[in-house]
PDB file of N, CA and C in Angstrom:
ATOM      1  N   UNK A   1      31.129 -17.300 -42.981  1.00  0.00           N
ATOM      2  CA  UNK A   1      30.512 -17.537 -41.703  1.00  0.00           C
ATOM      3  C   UNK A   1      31.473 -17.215 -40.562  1.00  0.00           C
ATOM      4  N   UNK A   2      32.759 -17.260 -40.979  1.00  0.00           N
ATOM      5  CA  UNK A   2      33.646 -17.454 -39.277  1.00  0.00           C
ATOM      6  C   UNK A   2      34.186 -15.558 -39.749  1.00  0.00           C
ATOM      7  N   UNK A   3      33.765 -14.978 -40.629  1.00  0.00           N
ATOM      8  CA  UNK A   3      34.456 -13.782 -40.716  1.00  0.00           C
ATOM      9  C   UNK A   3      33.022 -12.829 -39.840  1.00  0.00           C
ATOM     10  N   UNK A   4      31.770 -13.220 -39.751  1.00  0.00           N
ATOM     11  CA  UNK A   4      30.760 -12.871 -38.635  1.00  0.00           C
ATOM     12  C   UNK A   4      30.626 -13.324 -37.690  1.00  0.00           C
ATOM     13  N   UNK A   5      31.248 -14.129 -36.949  1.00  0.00           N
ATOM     14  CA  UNK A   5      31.192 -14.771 -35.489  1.00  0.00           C
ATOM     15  C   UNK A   5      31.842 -14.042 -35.157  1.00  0.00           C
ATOM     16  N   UNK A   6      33.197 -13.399 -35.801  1.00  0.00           N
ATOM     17  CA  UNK A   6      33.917 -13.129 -34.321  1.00  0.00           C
ATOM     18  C   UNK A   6      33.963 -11.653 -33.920  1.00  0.00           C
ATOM     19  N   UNK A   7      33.300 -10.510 -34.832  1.00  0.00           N
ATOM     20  CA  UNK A   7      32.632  -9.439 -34.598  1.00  0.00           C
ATOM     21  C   UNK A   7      31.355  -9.607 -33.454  1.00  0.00           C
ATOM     22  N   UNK A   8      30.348 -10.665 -33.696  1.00  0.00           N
ATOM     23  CA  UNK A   8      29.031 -11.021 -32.727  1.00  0.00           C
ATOM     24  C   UNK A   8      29.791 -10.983 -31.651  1.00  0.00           C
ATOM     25  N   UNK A   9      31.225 -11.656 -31.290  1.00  0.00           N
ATOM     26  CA  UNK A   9      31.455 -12.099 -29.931  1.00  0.00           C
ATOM     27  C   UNK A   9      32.231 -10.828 -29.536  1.00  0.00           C
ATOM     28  N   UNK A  10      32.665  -9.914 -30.087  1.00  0.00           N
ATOM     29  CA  UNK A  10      32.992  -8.951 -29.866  1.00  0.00           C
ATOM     30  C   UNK A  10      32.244  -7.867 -29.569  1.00  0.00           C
ATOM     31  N   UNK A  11      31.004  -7.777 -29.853  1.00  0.00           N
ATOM     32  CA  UNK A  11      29.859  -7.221 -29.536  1.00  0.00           C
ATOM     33  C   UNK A  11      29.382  -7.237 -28.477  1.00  0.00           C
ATOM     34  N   UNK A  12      29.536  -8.730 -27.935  1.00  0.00           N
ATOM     35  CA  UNK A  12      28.360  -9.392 -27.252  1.00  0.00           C
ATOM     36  C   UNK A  12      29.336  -8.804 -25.953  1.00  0.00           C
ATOM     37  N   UNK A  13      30.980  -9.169 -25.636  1.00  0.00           N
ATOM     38  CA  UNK A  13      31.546  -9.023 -25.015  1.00  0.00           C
ATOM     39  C   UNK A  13      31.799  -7.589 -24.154  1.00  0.00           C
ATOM     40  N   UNK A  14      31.484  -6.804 -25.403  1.00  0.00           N
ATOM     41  CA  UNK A  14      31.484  -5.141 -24.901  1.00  0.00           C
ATOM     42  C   UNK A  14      30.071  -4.816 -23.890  1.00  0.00           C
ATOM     43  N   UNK A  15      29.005  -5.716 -24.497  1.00  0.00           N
ATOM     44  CA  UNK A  15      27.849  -5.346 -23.651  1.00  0.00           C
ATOM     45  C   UNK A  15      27.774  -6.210 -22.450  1.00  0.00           C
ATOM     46  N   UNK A  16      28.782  -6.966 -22.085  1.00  0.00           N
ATOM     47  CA  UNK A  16      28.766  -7.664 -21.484  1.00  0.00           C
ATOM     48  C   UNK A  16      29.307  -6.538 -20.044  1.00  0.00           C
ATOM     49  N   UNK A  17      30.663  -6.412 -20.597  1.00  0.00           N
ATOM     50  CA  UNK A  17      31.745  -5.204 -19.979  1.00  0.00           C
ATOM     51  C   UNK A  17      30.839  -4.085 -19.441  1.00  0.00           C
ATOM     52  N   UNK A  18      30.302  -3.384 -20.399  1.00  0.00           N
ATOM     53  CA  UNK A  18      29.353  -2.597 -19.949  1.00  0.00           C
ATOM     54  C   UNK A  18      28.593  -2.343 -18.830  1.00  0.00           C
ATOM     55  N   UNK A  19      28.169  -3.399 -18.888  1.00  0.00           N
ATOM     56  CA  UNK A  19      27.206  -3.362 -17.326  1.00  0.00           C
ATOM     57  C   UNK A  19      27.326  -3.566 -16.169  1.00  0.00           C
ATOM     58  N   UNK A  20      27.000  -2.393 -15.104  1.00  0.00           N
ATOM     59  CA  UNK A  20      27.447  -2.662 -13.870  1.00  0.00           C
ATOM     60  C   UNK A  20      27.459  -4.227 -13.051  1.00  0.00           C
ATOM     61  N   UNK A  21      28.598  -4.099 -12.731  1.00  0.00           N
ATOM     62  CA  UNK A  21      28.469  -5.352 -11.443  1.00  0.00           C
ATOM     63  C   UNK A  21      27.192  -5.543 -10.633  1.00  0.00           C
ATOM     64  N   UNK A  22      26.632  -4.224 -10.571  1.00  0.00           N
ATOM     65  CA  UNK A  22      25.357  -4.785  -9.711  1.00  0.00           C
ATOM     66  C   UNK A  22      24.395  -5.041  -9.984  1.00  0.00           C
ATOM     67  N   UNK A  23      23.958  -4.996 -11.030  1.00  0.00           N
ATOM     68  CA  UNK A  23      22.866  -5.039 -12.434  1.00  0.00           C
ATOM     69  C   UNK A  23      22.182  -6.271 -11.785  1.00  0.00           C
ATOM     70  N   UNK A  24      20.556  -5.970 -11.381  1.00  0.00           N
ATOM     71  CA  UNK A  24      19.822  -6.939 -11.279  1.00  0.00           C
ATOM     72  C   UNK A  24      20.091  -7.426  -9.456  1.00  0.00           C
ATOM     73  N   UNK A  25      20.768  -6.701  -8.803  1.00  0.00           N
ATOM     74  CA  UNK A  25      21.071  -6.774  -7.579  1.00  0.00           C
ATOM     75  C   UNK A  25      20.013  -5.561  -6.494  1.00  0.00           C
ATOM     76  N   UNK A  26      19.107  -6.634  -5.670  1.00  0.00           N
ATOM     77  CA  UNK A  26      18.640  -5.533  -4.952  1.00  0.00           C
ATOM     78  C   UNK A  26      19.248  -5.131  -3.238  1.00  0.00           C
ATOM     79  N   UNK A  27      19.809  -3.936  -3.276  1.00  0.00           N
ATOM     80  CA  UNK A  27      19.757  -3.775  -1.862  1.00  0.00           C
ATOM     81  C   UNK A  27      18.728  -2.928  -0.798  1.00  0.00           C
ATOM     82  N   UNK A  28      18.961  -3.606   0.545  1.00  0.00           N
ATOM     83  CA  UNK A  28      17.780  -3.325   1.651  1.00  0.00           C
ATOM     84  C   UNK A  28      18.438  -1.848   1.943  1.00  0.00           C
ATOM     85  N   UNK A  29      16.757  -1.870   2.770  1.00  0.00           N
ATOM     86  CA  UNK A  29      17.627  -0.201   3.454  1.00  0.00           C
ATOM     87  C   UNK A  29      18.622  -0.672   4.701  1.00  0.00           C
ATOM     88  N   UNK A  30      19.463   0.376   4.895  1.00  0.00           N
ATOM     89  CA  UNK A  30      20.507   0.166   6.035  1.00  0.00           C
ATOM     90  C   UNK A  30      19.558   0.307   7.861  1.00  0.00           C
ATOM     91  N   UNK A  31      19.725  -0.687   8.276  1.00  0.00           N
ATOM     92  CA  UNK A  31      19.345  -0.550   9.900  1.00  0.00           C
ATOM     93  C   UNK A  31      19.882   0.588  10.410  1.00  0.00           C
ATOM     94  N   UNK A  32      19.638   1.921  10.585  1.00  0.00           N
ATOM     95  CA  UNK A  32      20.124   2.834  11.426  1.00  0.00           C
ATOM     96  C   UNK A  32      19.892   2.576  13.303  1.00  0.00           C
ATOM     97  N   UNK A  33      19.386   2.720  13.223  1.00  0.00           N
ATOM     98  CA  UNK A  33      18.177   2.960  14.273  1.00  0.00           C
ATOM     99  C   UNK A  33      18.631   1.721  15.300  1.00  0.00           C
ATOM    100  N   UNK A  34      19.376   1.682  16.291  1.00  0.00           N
ATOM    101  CA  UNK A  34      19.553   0.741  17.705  1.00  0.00           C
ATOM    102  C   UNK A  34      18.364  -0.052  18.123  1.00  0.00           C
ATOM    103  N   UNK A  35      17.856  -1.689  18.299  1.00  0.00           N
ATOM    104  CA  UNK A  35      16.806  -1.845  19.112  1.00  0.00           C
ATOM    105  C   UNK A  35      16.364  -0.974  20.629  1.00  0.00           C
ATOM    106  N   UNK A  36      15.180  -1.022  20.790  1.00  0.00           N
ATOM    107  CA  UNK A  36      15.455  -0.607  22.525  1.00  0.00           C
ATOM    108  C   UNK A  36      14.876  -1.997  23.064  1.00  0.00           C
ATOM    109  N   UNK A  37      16.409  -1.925  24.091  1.00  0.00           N
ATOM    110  CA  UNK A  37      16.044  -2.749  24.911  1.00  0.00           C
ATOM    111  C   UNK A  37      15.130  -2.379  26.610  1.00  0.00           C
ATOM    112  N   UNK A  38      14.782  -2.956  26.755  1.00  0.00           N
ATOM    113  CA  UNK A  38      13.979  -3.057  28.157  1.00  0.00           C
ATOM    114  C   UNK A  38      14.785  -3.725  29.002  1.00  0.00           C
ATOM    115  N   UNK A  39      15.493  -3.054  30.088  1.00  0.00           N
ATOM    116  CA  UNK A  39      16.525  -3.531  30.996  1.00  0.00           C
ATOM    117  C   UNK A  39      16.398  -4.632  32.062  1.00  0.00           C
ATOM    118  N   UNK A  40      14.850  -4.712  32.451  1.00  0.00           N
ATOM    119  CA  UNK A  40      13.970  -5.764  33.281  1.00  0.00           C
ATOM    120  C   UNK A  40      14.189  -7.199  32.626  1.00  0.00           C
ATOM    121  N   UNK A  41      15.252  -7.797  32.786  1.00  0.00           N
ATOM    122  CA  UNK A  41      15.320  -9.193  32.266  1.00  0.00           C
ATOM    123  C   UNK A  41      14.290 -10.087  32.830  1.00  0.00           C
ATOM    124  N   UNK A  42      13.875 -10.796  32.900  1.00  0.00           N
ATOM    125  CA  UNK A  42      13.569 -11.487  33.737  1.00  0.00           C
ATOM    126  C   UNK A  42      13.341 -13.167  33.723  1.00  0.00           C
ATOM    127  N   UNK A  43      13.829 -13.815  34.911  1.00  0.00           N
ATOM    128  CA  UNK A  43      14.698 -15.286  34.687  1.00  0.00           C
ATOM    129  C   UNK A  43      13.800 -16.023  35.599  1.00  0.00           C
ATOM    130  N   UNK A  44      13.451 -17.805  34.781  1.00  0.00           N
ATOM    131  CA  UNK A  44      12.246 -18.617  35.121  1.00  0.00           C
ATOM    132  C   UNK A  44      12.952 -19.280  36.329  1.00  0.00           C
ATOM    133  N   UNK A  45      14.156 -19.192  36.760  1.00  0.00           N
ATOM    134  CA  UNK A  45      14.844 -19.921  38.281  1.00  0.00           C
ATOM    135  C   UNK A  45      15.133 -18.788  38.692  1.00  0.00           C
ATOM    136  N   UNK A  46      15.369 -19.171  40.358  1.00  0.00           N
ATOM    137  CA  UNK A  46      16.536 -18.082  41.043  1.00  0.00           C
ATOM    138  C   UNK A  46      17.588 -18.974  41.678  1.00  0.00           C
ATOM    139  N   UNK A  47      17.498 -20.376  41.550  1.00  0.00           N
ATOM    140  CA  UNK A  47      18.463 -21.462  41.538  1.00  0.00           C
ATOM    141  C   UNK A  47      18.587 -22.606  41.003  1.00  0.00           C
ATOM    142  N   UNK A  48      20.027 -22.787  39.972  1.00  0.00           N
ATOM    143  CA  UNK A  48      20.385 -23.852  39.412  1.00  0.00           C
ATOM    144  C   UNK A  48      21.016 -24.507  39.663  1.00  0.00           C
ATOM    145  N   UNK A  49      21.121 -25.830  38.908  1.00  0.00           N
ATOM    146  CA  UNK A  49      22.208 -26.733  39.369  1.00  0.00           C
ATOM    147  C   UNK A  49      22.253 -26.814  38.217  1.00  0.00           C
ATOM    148  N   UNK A  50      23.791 -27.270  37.956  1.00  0.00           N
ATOM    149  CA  UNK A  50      24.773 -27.820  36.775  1.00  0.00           C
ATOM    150  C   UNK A  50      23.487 -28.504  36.202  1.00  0.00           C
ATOM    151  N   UNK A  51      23.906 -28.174  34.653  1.00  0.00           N
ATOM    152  CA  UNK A  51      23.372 -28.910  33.339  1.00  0.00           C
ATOM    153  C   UNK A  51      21.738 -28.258  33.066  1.00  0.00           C
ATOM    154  N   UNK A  52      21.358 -27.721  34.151  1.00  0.00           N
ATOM    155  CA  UNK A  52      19.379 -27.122  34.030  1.00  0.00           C
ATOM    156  C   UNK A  52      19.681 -26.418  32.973  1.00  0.00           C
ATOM    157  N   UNK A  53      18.503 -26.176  32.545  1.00  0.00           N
ATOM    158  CA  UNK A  53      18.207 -25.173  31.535  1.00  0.00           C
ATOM    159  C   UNK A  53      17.290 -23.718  32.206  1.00  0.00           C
ATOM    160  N   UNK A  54      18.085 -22.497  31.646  1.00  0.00           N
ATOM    161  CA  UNK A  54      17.149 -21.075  32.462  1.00  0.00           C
ATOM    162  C   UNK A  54      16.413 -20.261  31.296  1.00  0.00           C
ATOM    163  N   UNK A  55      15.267 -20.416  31.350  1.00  0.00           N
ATOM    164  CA  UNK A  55      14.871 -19.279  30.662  1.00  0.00           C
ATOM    165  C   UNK A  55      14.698 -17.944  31.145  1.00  0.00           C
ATOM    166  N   UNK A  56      15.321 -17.042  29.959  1.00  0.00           N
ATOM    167  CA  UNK A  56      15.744 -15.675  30.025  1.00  0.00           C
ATOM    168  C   UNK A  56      14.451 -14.725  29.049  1.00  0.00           C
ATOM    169  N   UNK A  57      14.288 -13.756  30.054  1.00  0.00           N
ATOM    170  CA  UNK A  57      12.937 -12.799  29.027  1.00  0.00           C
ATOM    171  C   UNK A  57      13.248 -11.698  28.723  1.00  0.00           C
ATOM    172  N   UNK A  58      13.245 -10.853  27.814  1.00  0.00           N
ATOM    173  CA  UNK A  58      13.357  -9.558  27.827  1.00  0.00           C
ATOM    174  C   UNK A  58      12.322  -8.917  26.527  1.00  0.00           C
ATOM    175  N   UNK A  59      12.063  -7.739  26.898  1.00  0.00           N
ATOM    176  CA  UNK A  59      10.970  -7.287  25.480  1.00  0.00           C
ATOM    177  C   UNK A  59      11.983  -5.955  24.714  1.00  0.00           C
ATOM    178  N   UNK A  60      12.212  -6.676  23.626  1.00  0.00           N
ATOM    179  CA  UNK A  60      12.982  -6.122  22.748  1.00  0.00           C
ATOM    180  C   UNK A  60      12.251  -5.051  21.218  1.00  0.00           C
ATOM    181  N   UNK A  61      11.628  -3.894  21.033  1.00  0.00           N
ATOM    182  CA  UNK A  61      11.392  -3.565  20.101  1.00  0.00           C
ATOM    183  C   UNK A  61      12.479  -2.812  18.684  1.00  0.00           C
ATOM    184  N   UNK A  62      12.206  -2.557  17.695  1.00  0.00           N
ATOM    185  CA  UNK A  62      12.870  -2.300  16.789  1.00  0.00           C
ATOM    186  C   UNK A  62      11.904  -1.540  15.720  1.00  0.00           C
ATOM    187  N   UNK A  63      12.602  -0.263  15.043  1.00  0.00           N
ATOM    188  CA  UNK A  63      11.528   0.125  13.901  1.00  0.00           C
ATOM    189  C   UNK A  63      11.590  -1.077  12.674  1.00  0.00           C
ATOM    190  N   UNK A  64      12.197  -1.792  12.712  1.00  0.00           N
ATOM    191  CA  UNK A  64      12.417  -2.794  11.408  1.00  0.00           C
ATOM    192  C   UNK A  64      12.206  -4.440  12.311  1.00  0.00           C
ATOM    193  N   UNK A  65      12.426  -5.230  11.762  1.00  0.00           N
ATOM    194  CA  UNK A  65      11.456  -6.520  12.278  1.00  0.00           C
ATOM    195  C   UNK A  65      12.795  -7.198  13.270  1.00  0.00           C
ATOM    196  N   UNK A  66      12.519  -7.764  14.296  1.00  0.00           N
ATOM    197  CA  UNK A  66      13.435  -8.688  15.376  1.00  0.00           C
ATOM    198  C   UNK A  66      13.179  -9.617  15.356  1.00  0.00           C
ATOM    199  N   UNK A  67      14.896 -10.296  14.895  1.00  0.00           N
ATOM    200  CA  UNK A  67      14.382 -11.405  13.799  1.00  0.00           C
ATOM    201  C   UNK A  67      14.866 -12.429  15.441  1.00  0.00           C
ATOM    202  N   UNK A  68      15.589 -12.138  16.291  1.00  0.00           N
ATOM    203  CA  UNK A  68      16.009 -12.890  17.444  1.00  0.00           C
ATOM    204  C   UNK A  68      16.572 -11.526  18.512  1.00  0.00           C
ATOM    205  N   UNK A  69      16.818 -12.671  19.913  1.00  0.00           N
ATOM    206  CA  UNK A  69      17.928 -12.071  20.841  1.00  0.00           C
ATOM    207  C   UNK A  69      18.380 -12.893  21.204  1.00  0.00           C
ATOM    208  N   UNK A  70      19.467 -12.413  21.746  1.00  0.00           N
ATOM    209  CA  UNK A  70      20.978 -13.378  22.101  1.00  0.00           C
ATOM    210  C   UNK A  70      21.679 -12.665  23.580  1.00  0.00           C
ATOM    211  N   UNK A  71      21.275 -13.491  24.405  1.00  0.00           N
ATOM    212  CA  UNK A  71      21.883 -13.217  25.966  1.00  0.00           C
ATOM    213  C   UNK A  71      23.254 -13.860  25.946  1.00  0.00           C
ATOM    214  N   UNK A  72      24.614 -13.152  25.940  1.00  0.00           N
ATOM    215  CA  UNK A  72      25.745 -13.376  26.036  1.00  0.00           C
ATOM    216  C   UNK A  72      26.310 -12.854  28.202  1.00  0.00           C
TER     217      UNK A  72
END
């Protein structure tokens, strides 16, 4: 019995080796393609005071889905 185990694990190990790292891994297509932005921001105050909150608009399209935007 122990003179066939350790051929199996030697077996098992090669097919193990064998197979790519990525095996069973799917990748997306690559984003080429820049959003376009629409340069017309446009903002729910034209004056704040400390601590308000402003909402910011802009219409953002993309050939692939926009998942957010981020006004820095």
């Amino acid at each position: 019995m122990k003179k066939r185990i350790f051929p199996l694990l030697i077996v098992i190990l090669v097919m193990f080796t064998m197979m790519p790292m990525t095996a069973g891994t799917v990748f997306a297509d690559a984003d080429t393609k820049p959003p376009v932005i629409d340069p017309a921001v446009s903002v729910d105050k034209q004056t704040v005071k400390a601590g308000e909150t402003v909402t910011l608009s802009a219409t953002v399209t993309d050939d692939k889905a926009v998942d957010g935007v981020y006004f820095y």
